[in-house]
N, C-alpha and C. Protein backbone atom coordinates (compact mmCIF):
# COMPACT_ATOMS: atom_id res chain seq x y z
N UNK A 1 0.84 -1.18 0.00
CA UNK A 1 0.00 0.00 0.00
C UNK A 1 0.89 1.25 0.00
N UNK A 2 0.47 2.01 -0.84
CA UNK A 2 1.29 3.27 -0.64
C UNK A 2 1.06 4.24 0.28
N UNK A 3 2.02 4.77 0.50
CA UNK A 3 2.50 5.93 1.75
C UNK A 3 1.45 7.10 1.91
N UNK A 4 0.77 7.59 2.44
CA UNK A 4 -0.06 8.89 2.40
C UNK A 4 0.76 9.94 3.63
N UNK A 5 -0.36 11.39 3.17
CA UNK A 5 0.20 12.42 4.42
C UNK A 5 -0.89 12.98 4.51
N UNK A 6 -1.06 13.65 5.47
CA UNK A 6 -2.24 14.46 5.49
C UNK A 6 -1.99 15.92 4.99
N UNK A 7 -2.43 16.77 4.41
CA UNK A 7 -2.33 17.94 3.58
C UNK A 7 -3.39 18.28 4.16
N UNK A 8 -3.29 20.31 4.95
CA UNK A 8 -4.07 20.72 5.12
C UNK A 8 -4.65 21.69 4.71
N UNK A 9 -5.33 22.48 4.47
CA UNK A 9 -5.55 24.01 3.02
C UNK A 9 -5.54 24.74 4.24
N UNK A 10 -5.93 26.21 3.25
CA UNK A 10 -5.85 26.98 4.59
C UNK A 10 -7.39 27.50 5.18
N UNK A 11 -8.12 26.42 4.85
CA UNK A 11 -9.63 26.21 5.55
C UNK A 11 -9.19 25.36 6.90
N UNK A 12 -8.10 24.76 6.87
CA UNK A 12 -8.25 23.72 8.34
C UNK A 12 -8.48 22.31 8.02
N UNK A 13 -9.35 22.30 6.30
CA UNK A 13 -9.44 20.79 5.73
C UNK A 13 -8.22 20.18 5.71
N UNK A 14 -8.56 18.46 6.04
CA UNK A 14 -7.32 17.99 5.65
C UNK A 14 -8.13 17.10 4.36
N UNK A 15 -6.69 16.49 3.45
CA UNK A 15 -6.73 15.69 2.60
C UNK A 15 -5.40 14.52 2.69
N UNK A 16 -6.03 13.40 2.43
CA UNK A 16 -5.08 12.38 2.29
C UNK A 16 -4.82 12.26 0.74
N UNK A 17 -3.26 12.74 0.40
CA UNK A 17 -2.50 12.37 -0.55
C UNK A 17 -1.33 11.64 -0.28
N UNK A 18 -1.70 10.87 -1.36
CA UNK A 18 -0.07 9.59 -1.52
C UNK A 18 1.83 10.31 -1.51
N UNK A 19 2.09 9.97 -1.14
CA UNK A 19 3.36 10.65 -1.07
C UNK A 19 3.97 11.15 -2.28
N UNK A 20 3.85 10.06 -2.82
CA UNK A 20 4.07 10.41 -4.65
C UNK A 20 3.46 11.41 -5.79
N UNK A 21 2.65 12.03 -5.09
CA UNK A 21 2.00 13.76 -5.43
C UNK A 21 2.47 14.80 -4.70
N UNK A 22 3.45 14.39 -3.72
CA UNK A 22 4.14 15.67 -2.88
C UNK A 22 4.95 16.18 -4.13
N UNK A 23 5.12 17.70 -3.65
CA UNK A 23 6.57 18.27 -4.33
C UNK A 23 7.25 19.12 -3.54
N UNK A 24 8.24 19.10 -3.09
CA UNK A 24 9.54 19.96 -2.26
C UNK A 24 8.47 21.85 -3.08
N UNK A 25 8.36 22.04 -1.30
CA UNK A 25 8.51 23.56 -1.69
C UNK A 25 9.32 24.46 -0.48
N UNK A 26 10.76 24.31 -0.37
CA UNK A 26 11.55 25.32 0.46
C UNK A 26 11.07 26.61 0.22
N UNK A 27 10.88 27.51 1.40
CA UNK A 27 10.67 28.63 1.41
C UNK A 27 11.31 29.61 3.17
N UNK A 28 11.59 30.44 2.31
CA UNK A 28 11.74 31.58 3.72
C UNK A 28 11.18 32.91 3.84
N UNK A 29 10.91 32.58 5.44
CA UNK A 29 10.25 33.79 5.87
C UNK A 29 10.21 34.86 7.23
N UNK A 30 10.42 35.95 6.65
CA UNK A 30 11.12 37.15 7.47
C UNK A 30 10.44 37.80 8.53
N UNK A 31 10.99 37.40 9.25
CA UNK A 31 10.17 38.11 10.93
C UNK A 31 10.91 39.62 11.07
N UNK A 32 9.82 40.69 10.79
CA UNK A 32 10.17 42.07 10.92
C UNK A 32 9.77 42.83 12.17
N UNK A 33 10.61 43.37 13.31
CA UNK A 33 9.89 44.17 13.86
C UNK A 33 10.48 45.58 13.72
N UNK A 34 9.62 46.70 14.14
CA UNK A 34 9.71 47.72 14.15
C UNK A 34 8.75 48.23 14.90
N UNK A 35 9.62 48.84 15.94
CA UNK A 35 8.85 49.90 17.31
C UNK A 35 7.51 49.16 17.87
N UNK A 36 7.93 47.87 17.96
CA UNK A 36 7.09 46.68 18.85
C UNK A 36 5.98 46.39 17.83
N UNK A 37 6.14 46.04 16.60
CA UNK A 37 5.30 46.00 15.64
C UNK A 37 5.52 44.79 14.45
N UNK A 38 4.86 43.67 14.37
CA UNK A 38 5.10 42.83 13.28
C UNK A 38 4.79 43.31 11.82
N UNK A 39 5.93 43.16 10.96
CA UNK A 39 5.77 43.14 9.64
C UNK A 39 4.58 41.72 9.12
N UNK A 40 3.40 41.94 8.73
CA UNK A 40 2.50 40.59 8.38
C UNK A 40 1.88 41.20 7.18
N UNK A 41 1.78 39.70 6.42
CA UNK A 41 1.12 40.22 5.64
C UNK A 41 -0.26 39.61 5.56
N UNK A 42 -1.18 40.28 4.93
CA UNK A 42 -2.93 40.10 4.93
C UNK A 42 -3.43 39.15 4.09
N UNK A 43 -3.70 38.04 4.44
CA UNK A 43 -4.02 37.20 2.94
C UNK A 43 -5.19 36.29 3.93
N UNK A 44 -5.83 36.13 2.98
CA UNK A 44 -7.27 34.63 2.95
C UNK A 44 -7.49 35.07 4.21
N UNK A 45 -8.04 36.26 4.72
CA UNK A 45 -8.83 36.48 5.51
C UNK A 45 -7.90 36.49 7.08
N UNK A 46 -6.47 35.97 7.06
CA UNK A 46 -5.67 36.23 8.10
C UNK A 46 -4.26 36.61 7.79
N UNK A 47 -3.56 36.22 8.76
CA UNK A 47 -2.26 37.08 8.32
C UNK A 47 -1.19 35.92 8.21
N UNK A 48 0.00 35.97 7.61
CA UNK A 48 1.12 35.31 7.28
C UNK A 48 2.42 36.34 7.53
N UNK A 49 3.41 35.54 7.71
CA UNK A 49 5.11 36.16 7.56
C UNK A 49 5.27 36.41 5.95
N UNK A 50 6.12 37.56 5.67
CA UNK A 50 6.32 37.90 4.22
C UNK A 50 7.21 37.28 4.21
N UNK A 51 7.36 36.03 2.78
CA UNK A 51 8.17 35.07 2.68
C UNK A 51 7.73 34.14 1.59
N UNK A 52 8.42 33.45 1.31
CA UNK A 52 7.73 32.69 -0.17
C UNK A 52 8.92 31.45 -0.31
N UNK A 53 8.72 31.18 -1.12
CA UNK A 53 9.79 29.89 -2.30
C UNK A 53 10.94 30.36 -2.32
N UNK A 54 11.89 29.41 -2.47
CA UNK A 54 13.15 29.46 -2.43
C UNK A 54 13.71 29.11 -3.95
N UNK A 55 13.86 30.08 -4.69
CA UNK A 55 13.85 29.73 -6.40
C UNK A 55 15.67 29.65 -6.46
N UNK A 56 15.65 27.94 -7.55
CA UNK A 56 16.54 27.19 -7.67
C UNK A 56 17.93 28.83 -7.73
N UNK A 57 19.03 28.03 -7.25
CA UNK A 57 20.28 29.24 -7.51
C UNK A 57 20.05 30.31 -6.94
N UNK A 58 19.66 30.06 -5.55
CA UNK A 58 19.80 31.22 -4.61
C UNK A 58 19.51 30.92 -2.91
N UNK A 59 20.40 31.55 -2.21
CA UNK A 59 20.69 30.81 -0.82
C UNK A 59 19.24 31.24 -0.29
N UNK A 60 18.95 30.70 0.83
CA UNK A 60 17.51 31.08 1.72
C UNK A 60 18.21 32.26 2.34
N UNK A 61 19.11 32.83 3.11
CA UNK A 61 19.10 34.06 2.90
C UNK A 61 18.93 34.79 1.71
N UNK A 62 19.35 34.95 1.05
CA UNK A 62 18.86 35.95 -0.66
C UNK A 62 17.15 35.65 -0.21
N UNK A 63 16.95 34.68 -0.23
CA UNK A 63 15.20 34.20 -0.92
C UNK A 63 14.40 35.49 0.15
N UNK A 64 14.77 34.99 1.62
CA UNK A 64 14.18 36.10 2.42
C UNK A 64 14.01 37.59 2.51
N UNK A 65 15.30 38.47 1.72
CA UNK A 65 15.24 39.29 1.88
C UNK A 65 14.84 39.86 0.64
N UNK A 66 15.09 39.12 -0.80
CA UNK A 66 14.19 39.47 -1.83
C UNK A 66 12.83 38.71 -1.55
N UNK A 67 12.39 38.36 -0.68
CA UNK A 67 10.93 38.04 -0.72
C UNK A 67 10.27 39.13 -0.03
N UNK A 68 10.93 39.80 1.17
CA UNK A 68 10.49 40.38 2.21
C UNK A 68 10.58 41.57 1.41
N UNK A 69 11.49 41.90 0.58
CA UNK A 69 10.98 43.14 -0.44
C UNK A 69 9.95 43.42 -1.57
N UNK A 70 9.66 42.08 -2.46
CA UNK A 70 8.31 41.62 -3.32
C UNK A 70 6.81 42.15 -2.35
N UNK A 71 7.20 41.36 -1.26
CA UNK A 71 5.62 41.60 -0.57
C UNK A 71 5.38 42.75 0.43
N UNK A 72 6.26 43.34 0.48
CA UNK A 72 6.09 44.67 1.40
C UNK A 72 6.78 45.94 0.79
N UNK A 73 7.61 45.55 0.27
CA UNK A 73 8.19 46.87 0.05
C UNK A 73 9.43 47.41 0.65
N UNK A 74 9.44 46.72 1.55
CA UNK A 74 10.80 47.30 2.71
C UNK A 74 11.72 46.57 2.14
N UNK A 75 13.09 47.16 2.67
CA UNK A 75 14.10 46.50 2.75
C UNK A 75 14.71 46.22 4.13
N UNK A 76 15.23 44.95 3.89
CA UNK A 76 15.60 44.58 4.95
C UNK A 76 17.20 44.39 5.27
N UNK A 77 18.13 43.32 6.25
CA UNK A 77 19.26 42.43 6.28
C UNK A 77 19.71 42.01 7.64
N UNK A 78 20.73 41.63 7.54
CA UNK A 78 21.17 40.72 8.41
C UNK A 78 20.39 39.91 9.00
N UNK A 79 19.65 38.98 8.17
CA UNK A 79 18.95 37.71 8.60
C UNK A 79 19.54 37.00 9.54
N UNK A 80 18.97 36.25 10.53
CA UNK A 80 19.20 35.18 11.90
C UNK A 80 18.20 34.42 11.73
N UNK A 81 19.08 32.86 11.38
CA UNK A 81 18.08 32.10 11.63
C UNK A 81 17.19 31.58 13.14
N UNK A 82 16.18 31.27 12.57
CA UNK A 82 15.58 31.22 14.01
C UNK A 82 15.03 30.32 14.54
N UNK A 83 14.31 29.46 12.87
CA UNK A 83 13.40 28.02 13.42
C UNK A 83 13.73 27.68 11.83
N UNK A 84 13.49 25.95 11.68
CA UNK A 84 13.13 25.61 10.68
C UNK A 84 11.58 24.88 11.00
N UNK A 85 10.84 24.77 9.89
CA UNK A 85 9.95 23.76 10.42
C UNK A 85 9.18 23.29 9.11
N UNK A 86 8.63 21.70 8.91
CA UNK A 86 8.22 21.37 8.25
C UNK A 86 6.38 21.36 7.94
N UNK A 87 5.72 21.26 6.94
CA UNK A 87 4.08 20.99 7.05
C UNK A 87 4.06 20.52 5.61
N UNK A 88 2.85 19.50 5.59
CA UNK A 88 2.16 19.48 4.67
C UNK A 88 0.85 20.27 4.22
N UNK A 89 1.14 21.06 3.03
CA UNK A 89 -0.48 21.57 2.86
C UNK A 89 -0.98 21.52 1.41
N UNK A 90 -2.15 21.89 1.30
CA UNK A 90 -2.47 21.49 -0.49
C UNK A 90 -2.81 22.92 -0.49
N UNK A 91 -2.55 23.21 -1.43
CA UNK A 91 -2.24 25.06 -2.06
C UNK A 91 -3.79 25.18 -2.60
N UNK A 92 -4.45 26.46 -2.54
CA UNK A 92 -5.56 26.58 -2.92
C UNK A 92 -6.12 26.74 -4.05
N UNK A 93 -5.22 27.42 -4.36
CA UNK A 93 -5.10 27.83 -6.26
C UNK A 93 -4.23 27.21 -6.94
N UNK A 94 -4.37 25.68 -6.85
CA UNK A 94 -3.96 24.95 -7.69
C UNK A 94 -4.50 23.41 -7.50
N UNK A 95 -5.51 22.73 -8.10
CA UNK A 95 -6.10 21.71 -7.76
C UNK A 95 -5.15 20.75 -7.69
N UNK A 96 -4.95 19.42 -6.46
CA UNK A 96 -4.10 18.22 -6.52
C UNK A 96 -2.55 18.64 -6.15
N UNK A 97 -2.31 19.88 -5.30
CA UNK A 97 -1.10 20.58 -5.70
C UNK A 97 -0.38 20.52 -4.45
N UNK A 98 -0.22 19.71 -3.59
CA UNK A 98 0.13 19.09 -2.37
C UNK A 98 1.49 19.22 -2.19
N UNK A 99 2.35 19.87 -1.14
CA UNK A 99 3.69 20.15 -0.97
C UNK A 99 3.80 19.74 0.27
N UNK A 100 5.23 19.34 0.46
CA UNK A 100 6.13 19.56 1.74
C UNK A 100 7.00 20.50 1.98
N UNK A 101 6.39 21.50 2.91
CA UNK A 101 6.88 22.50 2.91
C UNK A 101 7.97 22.58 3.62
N UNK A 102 9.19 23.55 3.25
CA UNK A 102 10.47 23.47 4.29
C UNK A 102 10.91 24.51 4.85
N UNK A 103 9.87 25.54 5.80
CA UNK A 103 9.96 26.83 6.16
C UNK A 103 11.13 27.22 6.66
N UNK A 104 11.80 28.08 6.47
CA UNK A 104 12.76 28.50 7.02
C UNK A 104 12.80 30.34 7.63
N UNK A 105 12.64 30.46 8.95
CA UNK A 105 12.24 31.71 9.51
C UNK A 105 13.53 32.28 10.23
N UNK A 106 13.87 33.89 9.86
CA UNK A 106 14.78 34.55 9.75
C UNK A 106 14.57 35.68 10.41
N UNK A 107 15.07 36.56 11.52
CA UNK A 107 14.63 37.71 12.34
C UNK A 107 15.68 38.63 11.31
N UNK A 108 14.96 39.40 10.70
CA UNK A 108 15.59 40.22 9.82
C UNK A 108 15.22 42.05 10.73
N UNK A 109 16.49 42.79 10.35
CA UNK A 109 16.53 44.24 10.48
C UNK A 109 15.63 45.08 9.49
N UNK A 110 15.04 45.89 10.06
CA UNK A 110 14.46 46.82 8.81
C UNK A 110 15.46 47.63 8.31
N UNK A 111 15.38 48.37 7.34
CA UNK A 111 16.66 48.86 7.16
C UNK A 111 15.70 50.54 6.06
N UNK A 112 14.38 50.06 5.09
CA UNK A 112 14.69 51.52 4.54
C UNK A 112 12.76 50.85 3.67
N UNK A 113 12.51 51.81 3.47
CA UNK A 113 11.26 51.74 2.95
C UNK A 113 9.95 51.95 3.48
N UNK A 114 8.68 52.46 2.35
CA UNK A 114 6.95 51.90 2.81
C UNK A 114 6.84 51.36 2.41
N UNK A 115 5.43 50.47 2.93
CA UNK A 115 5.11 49.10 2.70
C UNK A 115 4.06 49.78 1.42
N UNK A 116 4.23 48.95 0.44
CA UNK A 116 3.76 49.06 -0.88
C UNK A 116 3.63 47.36 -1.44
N UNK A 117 2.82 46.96 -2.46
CA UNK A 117 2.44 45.84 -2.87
C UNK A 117 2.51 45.85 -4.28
N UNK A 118 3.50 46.87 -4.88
CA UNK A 118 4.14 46.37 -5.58
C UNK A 118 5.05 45.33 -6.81
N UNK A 119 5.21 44.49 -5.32
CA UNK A 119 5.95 43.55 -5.98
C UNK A 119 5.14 42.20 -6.06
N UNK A 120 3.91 42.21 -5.36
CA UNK A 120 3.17 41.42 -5.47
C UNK A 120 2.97 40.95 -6.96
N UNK A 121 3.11 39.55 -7.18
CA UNK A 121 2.64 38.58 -8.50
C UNK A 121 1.14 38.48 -9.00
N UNK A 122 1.02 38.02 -10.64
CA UNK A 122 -0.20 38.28 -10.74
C UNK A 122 -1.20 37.17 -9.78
N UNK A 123 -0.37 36.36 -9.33
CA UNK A 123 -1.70 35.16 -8.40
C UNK A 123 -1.39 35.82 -6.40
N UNK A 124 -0.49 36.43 -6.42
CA UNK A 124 -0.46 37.49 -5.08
C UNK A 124 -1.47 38.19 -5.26
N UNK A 125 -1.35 38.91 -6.20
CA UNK A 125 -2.73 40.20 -6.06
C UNK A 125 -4.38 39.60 -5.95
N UNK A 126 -3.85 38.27 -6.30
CA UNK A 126 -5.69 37.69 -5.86
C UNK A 126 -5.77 37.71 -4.61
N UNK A 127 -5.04 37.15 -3.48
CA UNK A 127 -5.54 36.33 -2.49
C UNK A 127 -4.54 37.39 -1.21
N UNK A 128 -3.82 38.36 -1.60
CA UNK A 128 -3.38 38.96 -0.31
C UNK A 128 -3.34 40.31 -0.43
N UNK A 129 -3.82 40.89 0.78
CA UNK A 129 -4.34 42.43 0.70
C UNK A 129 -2.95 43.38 0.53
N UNK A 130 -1.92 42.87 1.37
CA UNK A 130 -0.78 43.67 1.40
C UNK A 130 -0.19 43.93 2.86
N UNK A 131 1.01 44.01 3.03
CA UNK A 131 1.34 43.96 4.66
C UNK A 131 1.11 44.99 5.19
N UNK A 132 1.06 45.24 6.67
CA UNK A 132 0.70 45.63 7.58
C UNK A 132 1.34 45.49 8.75
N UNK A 133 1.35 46.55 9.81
CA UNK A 133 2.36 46.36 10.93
C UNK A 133 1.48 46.33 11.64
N UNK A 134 1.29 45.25 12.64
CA UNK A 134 0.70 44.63 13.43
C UNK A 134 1.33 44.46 14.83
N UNK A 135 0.44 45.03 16.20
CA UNK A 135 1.27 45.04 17.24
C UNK A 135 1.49 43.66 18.04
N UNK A 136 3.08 43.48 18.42
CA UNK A 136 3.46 42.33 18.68
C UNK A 136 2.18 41.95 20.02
N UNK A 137 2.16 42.89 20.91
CA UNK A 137 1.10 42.48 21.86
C UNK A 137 -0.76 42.04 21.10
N UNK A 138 -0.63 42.21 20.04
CA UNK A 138 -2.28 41.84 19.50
C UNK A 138 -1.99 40.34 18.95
N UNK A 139 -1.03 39.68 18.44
CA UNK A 139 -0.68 38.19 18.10
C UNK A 139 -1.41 37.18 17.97
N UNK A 140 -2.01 36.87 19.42
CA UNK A 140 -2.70 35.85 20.31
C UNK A 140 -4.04 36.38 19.48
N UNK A 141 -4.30 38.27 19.17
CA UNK A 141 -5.71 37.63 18.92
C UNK A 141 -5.69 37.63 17.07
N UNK A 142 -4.91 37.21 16.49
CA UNK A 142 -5.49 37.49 14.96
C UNK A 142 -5.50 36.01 14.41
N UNK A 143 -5.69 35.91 13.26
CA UNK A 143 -5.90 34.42 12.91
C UNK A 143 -4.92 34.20 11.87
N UNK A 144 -4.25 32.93 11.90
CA UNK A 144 -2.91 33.01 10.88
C UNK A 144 -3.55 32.05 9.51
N UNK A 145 -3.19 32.75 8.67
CA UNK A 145 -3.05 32.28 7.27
C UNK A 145 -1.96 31.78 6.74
N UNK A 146 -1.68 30.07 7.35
CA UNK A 146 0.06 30.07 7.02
C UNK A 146 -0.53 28.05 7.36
N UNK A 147 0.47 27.45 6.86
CA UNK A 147 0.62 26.13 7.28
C UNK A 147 1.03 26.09 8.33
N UNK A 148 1.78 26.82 9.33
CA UNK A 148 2.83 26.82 10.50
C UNK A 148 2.47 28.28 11.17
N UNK A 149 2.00 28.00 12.43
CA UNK A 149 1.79 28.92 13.58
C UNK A 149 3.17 29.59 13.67
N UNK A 150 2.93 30.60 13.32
CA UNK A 150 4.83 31.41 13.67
C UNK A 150 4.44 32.26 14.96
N UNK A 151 3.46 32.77 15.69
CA UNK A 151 3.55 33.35 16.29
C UNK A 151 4.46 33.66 17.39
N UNK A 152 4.73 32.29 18.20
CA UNK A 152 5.73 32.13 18.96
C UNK A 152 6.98 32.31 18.66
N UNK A 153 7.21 32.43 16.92
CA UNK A 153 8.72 32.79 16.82
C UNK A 153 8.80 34.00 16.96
N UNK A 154 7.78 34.86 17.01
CA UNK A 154 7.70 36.58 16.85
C UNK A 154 8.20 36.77 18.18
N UNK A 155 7.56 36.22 18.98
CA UNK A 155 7.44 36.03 20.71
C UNK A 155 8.91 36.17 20.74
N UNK A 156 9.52 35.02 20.31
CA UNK A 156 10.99 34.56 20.58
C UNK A 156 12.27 35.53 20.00
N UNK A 157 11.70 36.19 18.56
CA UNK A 157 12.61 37.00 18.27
C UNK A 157 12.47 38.33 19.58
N UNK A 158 11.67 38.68 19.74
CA UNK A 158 11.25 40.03 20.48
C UNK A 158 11.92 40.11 21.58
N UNK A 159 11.40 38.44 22.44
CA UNK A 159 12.31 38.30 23.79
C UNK A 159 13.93 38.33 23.59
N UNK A 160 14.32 38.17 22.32
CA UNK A 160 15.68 37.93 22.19
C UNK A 160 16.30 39.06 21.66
N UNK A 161 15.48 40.18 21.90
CA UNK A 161 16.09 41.71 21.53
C UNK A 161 16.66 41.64 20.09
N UNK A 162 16.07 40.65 19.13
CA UNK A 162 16.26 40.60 17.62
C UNK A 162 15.57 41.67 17.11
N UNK A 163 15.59 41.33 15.55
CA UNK A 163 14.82 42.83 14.92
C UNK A 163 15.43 44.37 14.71
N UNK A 164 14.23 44.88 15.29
CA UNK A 164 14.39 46.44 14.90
C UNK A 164 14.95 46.91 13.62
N UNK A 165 15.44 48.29 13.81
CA UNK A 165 16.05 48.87 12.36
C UNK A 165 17.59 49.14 12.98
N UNK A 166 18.00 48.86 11.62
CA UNK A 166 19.74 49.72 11.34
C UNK A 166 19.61 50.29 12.06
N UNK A 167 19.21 51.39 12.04
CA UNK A 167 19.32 52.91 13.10
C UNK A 167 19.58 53.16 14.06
N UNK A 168 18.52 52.03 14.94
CA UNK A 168 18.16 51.89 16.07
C UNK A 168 19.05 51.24 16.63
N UNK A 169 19.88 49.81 16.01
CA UNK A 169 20.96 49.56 16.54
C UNK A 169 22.17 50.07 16.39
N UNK A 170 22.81 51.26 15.57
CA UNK A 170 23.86 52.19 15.25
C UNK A 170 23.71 52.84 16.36
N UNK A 171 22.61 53.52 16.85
CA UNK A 171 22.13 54.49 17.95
C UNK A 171 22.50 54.38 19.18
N UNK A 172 21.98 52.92 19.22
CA UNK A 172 22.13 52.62 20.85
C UNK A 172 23.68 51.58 20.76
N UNK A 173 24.74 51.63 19.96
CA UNK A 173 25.78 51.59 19.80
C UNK A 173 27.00 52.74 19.85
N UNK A 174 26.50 53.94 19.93
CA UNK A 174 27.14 55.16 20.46
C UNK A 174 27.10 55.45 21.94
């Protein structure tokens, strides 16, 4: 008998697919704060980390910080890794389209920009409103649009005096 997984959408449905319909989708994604504030972005009715696919010939740092610029607008750097973590989910806008996902989450610096949507793709501009800075203390109450609960990594960067902007750490370096 062949191998199954459970795949979940981002309704909460699960589906049993055979292993042999999975496809590798590495991706990274950038935990932003600024002045006690999450960088998130707005999609399917909740929020997600700005972050995406990891396209062949380019390190997951690169992927993060040109992703974290596509979907917001900002620029960012000096990525820290922070968590890896795996999920299965079946993608919504694409029937039978079942991945193993290989998140990779990064406490990145702000460094220069507004959040603009932009760089959003033509199947982005369907399904996500555009980011938003969201206060780290509101977390607990919003609803995540993601295969993987990151909230607690926000938690974890924050407690770990990660984040912020350039500036802010040049500043309090004088």
């Amino acid at each position: 008998m062949a191998k199954t997984v459970i795949c979940r959408d981002m309704d909460g449905n699960q589906h049993e697919v055979p292993v042999s319909e999975l496809t590798w989708r590495p991706a990274a994604y950038g935990i932003v704060i600024k002045d006690k504030k999450a960088l998130l972005l707005k999609q399917y009715n909740g929020y997600d980390l700005p972050g995406g696919g990891i396209d062949l010939g380019e390190t997951p740092v690169e992927a993060v910080i040109r992703e974290v610029k596509e979907e917001s607008g900002l620029t960012v750097a000096k990525p820290i890794l922070v968590d890896v973590q795996s999920s299965f989910f079946k993608r919504s806008y694409a029937e039978g389209n079942c991945v193993e996902s290989i998140s990779i989450y990064y406490a990145c610096e702000y460094v220069s920009g507004d959040i603009n949507n932009s760089g959003h793709d033509e199947h982005e501009q369907q399904y996500a409103e555009g980011c938003v800075w969201v206060s780290v203390d509101e977390l607990d109450d919003i609803t995540v649009a993601a295969s993987t609960d990151w909230r607690e990594l926000i938690k974890k960067v924050v407690k770990a005096g990660r984040g912020g902007t350039i500036a802010a750490r040049q500043k309090d370096r004088k």
